[in-house]
C-alpha atoms as a PDB file:
ATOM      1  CA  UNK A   1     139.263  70.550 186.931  1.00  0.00           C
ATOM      2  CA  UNK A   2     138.641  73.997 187.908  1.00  0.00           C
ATOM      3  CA  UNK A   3     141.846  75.191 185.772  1.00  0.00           C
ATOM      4  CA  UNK A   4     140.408  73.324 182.453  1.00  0.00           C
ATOM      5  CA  UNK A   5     136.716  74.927 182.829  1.00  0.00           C
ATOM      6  CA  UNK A   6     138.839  78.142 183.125  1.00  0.00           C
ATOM      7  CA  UNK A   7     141.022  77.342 180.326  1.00  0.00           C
ATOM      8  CA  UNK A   8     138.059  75.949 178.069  1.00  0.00           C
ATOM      9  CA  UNK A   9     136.116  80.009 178.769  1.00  0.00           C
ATOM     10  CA  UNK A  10     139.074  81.943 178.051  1.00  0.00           C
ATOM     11  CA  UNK A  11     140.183  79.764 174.859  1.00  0.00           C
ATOM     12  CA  UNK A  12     136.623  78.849 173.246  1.00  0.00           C
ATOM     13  CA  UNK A  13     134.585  82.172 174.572  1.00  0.00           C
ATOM     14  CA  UNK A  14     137.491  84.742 174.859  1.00  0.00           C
ATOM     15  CA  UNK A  15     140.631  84.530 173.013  1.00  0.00           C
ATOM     16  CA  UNK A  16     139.222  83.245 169.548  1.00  0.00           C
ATOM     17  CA  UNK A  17     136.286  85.164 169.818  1.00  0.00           C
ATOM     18  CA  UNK A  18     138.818  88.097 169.309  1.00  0.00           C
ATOM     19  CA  UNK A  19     139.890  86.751 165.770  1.00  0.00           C
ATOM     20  CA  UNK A  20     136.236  86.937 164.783  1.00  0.00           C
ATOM     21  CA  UNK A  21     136.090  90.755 165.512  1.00  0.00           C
ATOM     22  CA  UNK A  22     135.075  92.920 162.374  1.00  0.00           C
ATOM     23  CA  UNK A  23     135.960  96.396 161.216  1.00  0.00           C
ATOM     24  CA  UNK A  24     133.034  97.466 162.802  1.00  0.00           C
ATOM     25  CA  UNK A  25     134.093  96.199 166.283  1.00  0.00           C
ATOM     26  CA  UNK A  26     131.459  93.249 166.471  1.00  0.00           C
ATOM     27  CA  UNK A  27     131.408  89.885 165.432  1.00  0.00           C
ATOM     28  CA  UNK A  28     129.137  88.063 163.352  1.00  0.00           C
ATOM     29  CA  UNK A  29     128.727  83.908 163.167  1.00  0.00           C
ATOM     30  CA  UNK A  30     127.755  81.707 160.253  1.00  0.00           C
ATOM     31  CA  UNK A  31     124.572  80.188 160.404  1.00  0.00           C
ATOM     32  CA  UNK A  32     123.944  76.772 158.693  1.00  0.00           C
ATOM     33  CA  UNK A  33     120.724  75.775 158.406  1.00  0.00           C
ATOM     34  CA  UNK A  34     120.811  72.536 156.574  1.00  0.00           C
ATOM     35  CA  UNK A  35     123.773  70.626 158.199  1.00  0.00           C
ATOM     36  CA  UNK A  36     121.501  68.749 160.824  1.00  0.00           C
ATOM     37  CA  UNK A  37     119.229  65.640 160.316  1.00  0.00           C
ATOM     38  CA  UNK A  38     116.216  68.009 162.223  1.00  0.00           C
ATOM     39  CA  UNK A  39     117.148  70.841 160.052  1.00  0.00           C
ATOM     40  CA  UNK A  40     117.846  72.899 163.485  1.00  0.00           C
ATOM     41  CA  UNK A  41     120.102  75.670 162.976  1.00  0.00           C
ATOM     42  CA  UNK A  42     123.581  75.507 164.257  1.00  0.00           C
ATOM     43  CA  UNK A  43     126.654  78.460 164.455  1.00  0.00           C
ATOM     44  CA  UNK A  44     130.147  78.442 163.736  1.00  0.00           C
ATOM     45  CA  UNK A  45     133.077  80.685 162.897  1.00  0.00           C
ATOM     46  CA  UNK A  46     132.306  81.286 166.350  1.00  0.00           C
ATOM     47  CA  UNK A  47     129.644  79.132 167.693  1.00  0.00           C
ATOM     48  CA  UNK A  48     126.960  81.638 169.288  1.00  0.00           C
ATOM     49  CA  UNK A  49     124.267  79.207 170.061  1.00  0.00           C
ATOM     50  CA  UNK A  50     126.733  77.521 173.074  1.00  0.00           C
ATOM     51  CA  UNK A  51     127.816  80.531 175.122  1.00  0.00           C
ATOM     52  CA  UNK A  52     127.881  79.740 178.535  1.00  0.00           C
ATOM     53  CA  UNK A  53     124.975  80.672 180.328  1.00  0.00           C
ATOM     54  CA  UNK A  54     126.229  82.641 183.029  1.00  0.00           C
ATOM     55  CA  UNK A  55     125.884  85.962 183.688  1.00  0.00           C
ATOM     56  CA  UNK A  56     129.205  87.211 183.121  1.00  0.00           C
ATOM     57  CA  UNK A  57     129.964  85.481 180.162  1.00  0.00           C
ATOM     58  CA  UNK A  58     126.242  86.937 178.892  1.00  0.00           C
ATOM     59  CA  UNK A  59     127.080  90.515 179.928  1.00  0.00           C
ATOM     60  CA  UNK A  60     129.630  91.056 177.168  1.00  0.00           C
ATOM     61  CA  UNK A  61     127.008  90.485 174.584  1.00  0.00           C
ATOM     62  CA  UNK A  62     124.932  94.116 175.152  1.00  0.00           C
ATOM     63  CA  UNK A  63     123.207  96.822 172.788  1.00  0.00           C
ATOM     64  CA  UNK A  64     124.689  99.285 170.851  1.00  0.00           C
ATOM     65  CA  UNK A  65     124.117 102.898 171.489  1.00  0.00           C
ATOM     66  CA  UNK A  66     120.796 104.059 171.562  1.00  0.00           C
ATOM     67  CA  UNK A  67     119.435 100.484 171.518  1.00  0.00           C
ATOM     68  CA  UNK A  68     118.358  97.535 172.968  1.00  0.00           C
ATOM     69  CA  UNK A  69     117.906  94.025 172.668  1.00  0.00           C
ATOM     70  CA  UNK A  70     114.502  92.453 172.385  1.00  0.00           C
ATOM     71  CA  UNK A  71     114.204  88.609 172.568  1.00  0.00           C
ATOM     72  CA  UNK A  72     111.689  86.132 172.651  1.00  0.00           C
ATOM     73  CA  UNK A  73     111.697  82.472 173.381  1.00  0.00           C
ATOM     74  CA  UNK A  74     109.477  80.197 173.219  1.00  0.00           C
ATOM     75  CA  UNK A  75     107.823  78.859 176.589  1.00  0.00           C
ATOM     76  CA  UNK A  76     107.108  74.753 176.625  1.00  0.00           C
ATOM     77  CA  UNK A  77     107.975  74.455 173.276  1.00  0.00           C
ATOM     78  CA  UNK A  78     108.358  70.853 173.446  1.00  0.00           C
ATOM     79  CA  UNK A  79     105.391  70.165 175.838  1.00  0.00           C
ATOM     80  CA  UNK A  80     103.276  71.492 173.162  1.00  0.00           C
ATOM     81  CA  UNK A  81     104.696  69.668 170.322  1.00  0.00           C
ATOM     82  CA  UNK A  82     104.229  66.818 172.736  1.00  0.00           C
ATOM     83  CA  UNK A  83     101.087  67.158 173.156  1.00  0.00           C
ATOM     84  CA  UNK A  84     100.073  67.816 169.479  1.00  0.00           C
ATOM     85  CA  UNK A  85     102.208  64.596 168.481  1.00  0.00           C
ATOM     86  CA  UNK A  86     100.505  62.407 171.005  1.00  0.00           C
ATOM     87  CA  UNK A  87      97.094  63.614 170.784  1.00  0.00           C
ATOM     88  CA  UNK A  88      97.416  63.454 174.758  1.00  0.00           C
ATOM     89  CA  UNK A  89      94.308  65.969 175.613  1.00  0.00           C
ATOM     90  CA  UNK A  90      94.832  65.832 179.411  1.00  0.00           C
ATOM     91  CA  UNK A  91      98.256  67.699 178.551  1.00  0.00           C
ATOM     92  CA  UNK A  92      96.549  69.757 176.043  1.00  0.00           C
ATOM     93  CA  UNK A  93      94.060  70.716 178.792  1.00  0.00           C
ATOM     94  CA  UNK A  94      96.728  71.373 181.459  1.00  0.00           C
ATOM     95  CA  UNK A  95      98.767  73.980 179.057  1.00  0.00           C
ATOM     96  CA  UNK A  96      95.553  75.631 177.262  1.00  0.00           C
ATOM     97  CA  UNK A  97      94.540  76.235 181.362  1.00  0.00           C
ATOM     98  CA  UNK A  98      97.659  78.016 181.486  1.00  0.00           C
ATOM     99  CA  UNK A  99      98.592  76.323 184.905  1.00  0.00           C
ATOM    100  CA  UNK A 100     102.506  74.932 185.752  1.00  0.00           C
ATOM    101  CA  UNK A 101     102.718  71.892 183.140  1.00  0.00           C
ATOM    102  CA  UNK A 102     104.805  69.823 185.513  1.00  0.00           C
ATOM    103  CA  UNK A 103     103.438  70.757 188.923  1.00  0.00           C
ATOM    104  CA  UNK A 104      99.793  69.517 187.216  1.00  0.00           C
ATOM    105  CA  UNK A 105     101.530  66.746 186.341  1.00  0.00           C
ATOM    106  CA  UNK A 106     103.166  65.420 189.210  1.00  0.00           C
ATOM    107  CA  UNK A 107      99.383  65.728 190.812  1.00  0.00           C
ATOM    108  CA  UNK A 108      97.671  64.084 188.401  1.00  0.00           C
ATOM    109  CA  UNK A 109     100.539  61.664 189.019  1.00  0.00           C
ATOM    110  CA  UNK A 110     101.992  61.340 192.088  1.00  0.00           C
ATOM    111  CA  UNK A 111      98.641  62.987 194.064  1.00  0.00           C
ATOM    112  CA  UNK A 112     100.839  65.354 195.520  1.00  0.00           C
ATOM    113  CA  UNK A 113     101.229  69.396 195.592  1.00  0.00           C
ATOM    114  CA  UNK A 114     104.899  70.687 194.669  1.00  0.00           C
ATOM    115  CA  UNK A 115     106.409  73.765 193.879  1.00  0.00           C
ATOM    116  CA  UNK A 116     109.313  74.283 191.875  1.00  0.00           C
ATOM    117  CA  UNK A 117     111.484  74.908 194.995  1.00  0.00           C
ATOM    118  CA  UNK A 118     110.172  71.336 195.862  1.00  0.00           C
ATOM    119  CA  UNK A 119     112.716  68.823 196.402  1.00  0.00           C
ATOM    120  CA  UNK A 120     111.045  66.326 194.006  1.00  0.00           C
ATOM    121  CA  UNK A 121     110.404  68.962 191.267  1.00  0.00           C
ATOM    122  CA  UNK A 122     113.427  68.904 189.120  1.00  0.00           C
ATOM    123  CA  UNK A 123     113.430  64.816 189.696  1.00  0.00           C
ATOM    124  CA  UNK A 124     109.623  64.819 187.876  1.00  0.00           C
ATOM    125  CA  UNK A 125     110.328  67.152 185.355  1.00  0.00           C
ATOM    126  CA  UNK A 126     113.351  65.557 184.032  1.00  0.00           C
ATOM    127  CA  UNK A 127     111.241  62.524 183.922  1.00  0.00           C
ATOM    128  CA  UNK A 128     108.475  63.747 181.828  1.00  0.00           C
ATOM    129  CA  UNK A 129     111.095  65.480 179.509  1.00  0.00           C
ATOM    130  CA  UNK A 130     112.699  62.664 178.867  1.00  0.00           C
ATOM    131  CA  UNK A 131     110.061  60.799 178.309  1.00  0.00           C
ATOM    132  CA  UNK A 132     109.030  62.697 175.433  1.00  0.00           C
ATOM    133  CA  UNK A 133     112.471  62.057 173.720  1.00  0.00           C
ATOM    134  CA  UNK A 134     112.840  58.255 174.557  1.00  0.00           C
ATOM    135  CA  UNK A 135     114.169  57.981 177.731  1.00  0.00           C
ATOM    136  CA  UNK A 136     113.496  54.701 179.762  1.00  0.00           C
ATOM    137  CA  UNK A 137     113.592  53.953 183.657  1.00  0.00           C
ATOM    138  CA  UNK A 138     116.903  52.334 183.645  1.00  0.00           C
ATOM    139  CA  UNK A 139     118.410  55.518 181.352  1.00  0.00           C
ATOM    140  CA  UNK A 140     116.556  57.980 184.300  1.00  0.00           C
ATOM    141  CA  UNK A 141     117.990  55.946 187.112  1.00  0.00           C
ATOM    142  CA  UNK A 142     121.124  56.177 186.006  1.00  0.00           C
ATOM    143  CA  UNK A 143     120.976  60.334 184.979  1.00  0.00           C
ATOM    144  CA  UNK A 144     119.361  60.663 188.564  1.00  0.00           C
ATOM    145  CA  UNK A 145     121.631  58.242 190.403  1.00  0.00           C
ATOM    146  CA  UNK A 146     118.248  56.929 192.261  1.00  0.00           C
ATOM    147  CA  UNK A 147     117.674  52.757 192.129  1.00  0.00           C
ATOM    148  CA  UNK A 148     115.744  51.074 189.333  1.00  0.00           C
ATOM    149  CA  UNK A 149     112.751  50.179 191.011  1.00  0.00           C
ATOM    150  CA  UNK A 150     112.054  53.795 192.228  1.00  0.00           C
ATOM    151  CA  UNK A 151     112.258  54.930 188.523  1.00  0.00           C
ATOM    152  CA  UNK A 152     109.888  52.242 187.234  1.00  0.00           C
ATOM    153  CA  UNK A 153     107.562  53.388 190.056  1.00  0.00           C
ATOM    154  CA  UNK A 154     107.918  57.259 188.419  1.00  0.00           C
ATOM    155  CA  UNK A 155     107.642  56.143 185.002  1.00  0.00           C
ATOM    156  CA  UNK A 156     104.978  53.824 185.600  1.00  0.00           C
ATOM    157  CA  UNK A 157     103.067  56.636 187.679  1.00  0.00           C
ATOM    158  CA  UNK A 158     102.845  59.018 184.662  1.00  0.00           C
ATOM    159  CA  UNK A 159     101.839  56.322 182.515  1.00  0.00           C
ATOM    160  CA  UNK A 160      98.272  55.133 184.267  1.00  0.00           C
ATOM    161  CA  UNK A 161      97.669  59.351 184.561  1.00  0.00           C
ATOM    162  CA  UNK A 162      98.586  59.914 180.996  1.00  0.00           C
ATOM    163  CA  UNK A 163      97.189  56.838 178.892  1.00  0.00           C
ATOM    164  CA  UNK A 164      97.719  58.885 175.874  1.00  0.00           C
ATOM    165  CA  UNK A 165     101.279  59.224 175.743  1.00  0.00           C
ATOM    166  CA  UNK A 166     101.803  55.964 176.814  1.00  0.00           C
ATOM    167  CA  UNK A 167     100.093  54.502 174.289  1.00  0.00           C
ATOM    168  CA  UNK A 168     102.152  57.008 171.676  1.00  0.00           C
ATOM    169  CA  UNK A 169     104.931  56.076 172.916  1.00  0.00           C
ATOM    170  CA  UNK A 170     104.509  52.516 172.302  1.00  0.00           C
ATOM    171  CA  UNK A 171     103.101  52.824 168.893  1.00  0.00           C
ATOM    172  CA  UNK A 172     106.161  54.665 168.085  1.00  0.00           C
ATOM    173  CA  UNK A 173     108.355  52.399 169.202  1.00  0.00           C
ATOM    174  CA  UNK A 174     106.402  49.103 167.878  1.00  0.00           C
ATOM    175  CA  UNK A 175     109.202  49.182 164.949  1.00  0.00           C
ATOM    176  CA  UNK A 176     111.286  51.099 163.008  1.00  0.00           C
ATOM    177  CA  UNK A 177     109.526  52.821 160.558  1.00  0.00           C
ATOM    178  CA  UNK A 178     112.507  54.235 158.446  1.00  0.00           C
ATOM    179  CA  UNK A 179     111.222  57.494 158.009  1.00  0.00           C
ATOM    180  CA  UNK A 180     109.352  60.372 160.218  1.00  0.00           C
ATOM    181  CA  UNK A 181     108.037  63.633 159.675  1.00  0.00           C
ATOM    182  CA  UNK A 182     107.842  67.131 161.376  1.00  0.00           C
ATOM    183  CA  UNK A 183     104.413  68.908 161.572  1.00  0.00           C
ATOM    184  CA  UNK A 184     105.094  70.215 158.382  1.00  0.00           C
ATOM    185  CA  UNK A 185     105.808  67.307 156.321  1.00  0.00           C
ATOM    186  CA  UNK A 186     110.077  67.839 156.602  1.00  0.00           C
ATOM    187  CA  UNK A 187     110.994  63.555 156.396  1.00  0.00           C
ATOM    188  CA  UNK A 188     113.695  62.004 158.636  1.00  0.00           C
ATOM    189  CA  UNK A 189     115.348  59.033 158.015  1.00  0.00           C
ATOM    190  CA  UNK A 190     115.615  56.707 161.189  1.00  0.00           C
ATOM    191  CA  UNK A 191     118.789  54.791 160.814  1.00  0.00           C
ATOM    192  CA  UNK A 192     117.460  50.922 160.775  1.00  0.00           C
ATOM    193  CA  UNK A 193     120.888  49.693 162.850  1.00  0.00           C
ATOM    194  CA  UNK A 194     121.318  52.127 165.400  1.00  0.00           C
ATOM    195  CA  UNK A 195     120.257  51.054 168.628  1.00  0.00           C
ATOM    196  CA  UNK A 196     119.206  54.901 169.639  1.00  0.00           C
ATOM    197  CA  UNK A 197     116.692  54.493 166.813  1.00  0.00           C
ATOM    198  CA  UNK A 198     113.668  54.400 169.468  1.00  0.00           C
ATOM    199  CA  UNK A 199     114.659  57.527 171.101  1.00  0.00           C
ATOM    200  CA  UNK A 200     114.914  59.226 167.676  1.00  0.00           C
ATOM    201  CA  UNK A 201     111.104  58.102 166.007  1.00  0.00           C
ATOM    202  CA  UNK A 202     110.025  60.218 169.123  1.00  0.00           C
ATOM    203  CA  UNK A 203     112.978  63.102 169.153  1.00  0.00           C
ATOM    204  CA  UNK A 204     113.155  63.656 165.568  1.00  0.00           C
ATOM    205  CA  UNK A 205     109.726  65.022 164.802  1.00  0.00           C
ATOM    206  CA  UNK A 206     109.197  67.463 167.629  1.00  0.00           C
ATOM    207  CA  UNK A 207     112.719  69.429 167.353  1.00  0.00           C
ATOM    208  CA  UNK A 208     112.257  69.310 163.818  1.00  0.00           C
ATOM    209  CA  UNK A 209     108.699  70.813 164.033  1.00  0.00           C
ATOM    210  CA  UNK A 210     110.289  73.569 166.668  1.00  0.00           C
ATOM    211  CA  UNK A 211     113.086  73.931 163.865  1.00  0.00           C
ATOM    212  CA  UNK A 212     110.145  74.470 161.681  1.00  0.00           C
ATOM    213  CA  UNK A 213     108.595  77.105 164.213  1.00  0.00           C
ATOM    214  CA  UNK A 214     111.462  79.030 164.590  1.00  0.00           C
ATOM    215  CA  UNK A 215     112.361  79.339 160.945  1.00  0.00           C
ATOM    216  CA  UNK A 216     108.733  80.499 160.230  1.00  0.00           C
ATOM    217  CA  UNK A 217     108.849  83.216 162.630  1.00  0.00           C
ATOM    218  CA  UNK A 218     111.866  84.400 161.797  1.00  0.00           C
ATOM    219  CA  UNK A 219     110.581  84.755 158.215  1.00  0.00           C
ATOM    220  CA  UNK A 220     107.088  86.203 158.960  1.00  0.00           C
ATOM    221  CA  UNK A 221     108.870  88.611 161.493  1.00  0.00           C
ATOM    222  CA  UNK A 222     111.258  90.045 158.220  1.00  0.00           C
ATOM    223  CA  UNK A 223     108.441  90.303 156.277  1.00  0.00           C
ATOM    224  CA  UNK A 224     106.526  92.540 158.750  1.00  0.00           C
ATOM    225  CA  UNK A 225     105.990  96.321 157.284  1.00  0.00           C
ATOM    226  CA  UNK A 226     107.506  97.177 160.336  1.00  0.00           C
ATOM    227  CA  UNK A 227     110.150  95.705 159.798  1.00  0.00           C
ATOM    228  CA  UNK A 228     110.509  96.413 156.288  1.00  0.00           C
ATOM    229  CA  UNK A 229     110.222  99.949 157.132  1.00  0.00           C
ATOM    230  CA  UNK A 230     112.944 100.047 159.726  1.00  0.00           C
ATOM    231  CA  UNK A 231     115.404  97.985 158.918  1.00  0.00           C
ATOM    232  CA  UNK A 232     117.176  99.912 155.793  1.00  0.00           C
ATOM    233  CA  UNK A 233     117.113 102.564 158.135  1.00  0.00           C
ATOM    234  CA  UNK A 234     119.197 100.769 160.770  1.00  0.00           C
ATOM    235  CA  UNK A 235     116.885 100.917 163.640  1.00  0.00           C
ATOM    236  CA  UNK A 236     115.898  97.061 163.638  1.00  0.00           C
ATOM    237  CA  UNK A 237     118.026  93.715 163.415  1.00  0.00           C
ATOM    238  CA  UNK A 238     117.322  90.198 163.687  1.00  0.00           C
ATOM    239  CA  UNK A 239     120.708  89.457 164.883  1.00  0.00           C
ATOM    240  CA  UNK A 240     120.896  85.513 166.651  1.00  0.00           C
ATOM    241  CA  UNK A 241     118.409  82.510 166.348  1.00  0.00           C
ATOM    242  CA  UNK A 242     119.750  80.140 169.334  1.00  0.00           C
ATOM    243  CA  UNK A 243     117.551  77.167 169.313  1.00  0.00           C
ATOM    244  CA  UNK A 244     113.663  78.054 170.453  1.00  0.00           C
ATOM    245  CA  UNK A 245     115.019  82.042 170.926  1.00  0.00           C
ATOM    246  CA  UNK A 246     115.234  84.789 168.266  1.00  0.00           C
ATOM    247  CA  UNK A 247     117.138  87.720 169.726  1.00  0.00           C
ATOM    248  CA  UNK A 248     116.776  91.731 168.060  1.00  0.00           C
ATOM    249  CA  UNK A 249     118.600  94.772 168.420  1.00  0.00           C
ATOM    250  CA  UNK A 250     116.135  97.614 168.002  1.00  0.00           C
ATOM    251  CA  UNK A 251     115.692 101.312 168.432  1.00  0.00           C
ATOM    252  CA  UNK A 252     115.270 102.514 171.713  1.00  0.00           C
ATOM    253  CA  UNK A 253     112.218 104.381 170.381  1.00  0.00           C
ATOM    254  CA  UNK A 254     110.245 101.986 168.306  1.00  0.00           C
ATOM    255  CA  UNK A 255     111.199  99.406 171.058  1.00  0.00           C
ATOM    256  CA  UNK A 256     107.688  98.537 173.031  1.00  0.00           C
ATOM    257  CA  UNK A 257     106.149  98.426 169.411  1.00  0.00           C
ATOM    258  CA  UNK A 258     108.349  96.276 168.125  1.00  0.00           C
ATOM    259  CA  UNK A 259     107.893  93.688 171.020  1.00  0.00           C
ATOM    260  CA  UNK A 260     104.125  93.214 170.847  1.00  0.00           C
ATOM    261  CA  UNK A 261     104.704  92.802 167.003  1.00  0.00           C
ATOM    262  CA  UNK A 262     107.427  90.378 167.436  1.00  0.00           C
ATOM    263  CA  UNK A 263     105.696  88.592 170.629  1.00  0.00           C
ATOM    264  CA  UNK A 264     102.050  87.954 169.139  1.00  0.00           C
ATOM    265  CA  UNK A 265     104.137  86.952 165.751  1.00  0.00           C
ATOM    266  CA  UNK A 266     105.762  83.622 167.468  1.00  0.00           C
ATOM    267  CA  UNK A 267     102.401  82.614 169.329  1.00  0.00           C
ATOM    268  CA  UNK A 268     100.438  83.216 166.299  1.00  0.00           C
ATOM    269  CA  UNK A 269     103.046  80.568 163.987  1.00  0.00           C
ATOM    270  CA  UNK A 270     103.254  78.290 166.988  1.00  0.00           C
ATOM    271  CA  UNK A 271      99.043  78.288 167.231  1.00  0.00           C
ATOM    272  CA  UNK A 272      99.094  77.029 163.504  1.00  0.00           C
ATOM    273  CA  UNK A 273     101.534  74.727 163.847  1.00  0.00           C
ATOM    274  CA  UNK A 274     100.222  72.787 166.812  1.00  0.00           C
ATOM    275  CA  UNK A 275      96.089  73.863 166.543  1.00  0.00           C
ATOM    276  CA  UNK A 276      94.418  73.706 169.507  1.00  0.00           C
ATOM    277  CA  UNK A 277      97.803  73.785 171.658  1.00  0.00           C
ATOM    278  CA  UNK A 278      97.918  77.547 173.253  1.00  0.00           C
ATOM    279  CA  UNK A 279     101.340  78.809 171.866  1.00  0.00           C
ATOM    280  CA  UNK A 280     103.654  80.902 174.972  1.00  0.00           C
ATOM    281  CA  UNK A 281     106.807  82.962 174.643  1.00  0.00           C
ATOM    282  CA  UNK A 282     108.751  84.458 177.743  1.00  0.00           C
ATOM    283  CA  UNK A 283     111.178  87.335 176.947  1.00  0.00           C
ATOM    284  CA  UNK A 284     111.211  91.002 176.685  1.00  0.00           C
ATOM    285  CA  UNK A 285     113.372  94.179 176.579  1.00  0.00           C
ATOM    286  CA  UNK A 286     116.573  94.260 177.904  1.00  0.00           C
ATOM    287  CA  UNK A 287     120.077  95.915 177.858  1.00  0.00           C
ATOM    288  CA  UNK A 288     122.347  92.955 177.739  1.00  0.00           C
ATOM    289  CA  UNK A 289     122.232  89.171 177.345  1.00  0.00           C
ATOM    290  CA  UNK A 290     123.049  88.420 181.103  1.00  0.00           C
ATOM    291  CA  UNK A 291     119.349  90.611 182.073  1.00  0.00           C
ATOM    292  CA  UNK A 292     117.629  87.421 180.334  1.00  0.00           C
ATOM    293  CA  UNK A 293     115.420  85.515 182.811  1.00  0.00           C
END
């Protein structure tokens, strides 16, 4: 097992990375941006938006000379979306506070105090997350390898604190509506004979309405004079989109102006896309991809 997660780096992330090398000594992927139902992004010819997260692996993908890389993801993205979706205020309240979403949670649930180092921390959040895209008790035992009755007992917990999205949830899942929509109006079909159709009525709007976000910013960021004045002079590059994160390469000068610019960009599309929702992004300056929180 060992030998084939070796094999799989080396292959997928080393050796045919090398075919996709340019004159210029980088390489550069193909982004699609119509080829999923969401309209998410993906990247092939190679993949970028699946490199292996650790740090290693991240290092390689660095700066050039007299630059650095500025990214920006955003923070809670689908917490937000959630929360605009739902209508859920207590959530609403909870992220406009600026306080730990699911540490807030799990004591307006649960009536206890956790941290993330917690024990029980990672257990609640993947809860909540999956409740947002579908998931039921019997799908979260199983994930968590914990009995049935002890996930019915979480589940059921975050329902009496969170009315709200329990009662989206089952007016989402009432029937099959055929169709859904991100915040922006983009429609989804909802197959009627797949039986994954009730995870999908909830799925399908919020990552095509981060889809939506990311594209925006993207586009607002391009059309920035300051970017417009310092890109045809090489000095600043939108370079990757990989998922909720939009990664730079920017002079080493114009650097710490370019972040606020591209920072308070994202919030400000995200605060018009989900009103009323504070928007967050976590990210910054760095030297290579491996320095990424």
């Amino acid at each position: 097992l060992e030998y084939r997660k070796a094999k799989k780096q080396v292959s997928t992330y080393g050796l045919d990375f090398l075919e996709n090398v340019e004159e210029d000594s980088r390489i550069y992927t193909s982004m699609n941006i119509g080829l999923a139902i969401t309209g998410r992004n993906s990247s092939s010819s190679p993949n970028l938006q699946n490199v292996p997260s650790n740090a290693d692996r991240r290092k390689c993908f660095s700066a050039g000379e007299g630059k650095v890389l500025c990214l920006y993801d955003y923070s809670g993205q689908e917490a937000n979306l959630w929360a605009y979706f739902s209508g859920d205020d207590k959530i609403a309240e909870i992220i406009n506070s600026g306080k730990k979403l699911y540490i807030e949670m799990a004591r307006e649930s649960f009536h206890e105090e956790i941290t993330k180092e917690h024990p029980r921390y990672k257990k609640i959040k993947s809860a909540i997350l999956g409740m947002f895209y579908g998931l039921t008790p019997y799908g979260y035992a199983k994930n968590e390898d914990i009995e049935l009755e002890e996930a019915q007992e979480i589940f059921e917990a975050i329902y009496e604190a969170f009315p709200k999205t329990k009662a989206y949830i089952d007016k989402m899942q009432s029937r099959n509506p055929g169709t859904v929509k991100s915040v922006l109006g983009r429609k989804m079909h909802i197959h009627p004979y797949d039986r994954a159709w009730k995870n999908d009525v909830l799925n399908f709007p919020m990552q095509s309405s981060g889809s939506d976000m990311i594209k925006l910013a993207m586009k607002k960021l391009r059309n920035s004079d300051f970017y417009k004045v310092n890109h045809p002079l090489g000095k600043l590059d939108i370079i990757l989109q990989v998922h909720d994160e939009i990664v730079t390469e920017v002079d080493l000068d114009i650097s710490e102006e370019w972040a606020q610019i591209m920072k308070s960009t994202m919030i400000e599309v995200a605060e018009k896309l989900h009103p009323g929702i504070r928007g967050n992004v976590s990210g910054g300056l760095i030297h290579d991809w491996s320095e990424k929180d």
